[in-house]
Every structure is written in C-alpha cells, then in structure tokens.
Protein backbone atom coordinates (compact mmCIF):
# COMPACT_ATOMS: atom_id res chain seq x y z
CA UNK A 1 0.00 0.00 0.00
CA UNK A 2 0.89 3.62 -0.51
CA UNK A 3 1.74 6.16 1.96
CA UNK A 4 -0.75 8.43 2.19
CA UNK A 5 1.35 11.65 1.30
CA UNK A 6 3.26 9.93 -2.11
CA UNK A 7 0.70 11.38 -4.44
CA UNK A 8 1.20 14.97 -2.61
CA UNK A 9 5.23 14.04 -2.86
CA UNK A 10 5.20 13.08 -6.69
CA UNK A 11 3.46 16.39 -7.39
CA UNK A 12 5.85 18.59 -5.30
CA UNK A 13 9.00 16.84 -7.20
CA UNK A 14 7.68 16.62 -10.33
CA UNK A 15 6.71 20.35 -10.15
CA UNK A 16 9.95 21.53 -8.64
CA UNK A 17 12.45 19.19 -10.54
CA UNK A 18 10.57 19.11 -14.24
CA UNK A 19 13.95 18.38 -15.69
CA UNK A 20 14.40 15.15 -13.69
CA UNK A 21 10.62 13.90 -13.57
CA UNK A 22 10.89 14.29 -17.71
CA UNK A 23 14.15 12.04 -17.75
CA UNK A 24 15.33 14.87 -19.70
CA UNK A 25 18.80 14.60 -19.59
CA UNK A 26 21.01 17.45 -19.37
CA UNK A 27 22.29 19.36 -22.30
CA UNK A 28 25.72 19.08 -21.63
CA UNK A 29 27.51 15.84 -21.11
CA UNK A 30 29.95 15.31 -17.94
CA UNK A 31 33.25 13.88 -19.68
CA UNK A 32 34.76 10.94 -17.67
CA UNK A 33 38.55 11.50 -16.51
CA UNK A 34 40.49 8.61 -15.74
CA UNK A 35 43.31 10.28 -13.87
CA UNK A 36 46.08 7.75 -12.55
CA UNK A 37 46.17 7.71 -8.67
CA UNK A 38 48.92 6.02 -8.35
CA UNK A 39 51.08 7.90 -10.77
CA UNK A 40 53.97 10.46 -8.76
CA UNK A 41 52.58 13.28 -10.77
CA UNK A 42 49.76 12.64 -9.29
CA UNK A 43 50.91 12.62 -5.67
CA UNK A 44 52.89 15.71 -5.91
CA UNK A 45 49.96 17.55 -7.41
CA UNK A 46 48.10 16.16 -4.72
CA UNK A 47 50.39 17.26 -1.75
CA UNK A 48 50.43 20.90 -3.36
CA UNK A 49 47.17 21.71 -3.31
CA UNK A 50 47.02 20.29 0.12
CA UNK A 51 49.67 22.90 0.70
CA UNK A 52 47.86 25.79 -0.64
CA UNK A 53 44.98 24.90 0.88
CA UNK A 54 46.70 24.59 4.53
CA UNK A 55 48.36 28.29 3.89
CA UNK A 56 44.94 29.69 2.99
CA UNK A 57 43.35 28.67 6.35
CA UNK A 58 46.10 29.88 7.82
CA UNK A 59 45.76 33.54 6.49
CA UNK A 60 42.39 33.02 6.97
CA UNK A 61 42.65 33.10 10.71
C-alpha cells in the first residue's frame, strides 16, 4: 500500500524538478577523466594543493 502523502510528494517533485521527472537529460555531457592515482605526478599535485589549501586557512585566521 501507498503512503498516504506519495501522491502529494510526486506532485511537489515533479513540479519543482521538471527536468528530472521528464528524464530529460542534461544538455551538456559530464566527460569521464580517468586520472592515474597512483602515478607520482599525481601525488605531488596532490600534496600541493594540500599545501595551498593549509596556507589559505592559515591567512584566513
């Protein structure tokens, strides 16, 4: 059996999401990266935007 309050939820999503209750999907296509975690470029990328990031907060405080 059905809740009592689906009908009054399928209306409120379809209504505020039209794009998703049409299975319209989006214009623009997310490309798929396959980016190598294990790779040292990788790593040291990795560890210098952790640095950045770290030097930011700092300033921030």
């Amino acid at each position: 059996m059905c809740h009592p309050c689906s009908d009054q939820m399928f209306v409120f999503f379809t209504s505020a999401f039209p794009e998703k209750a049409s299975g319209a999907k989006p214009q623009e296509q997310e490309e798929e990266i396959d980016i190598d975690l294990e790779a040292p470029e990788t790593e040291k990328a990795a560890l210098a935007i952790q640095n950045q990031f770290r030097r930011f907060q700092k300033k921030k405080k």
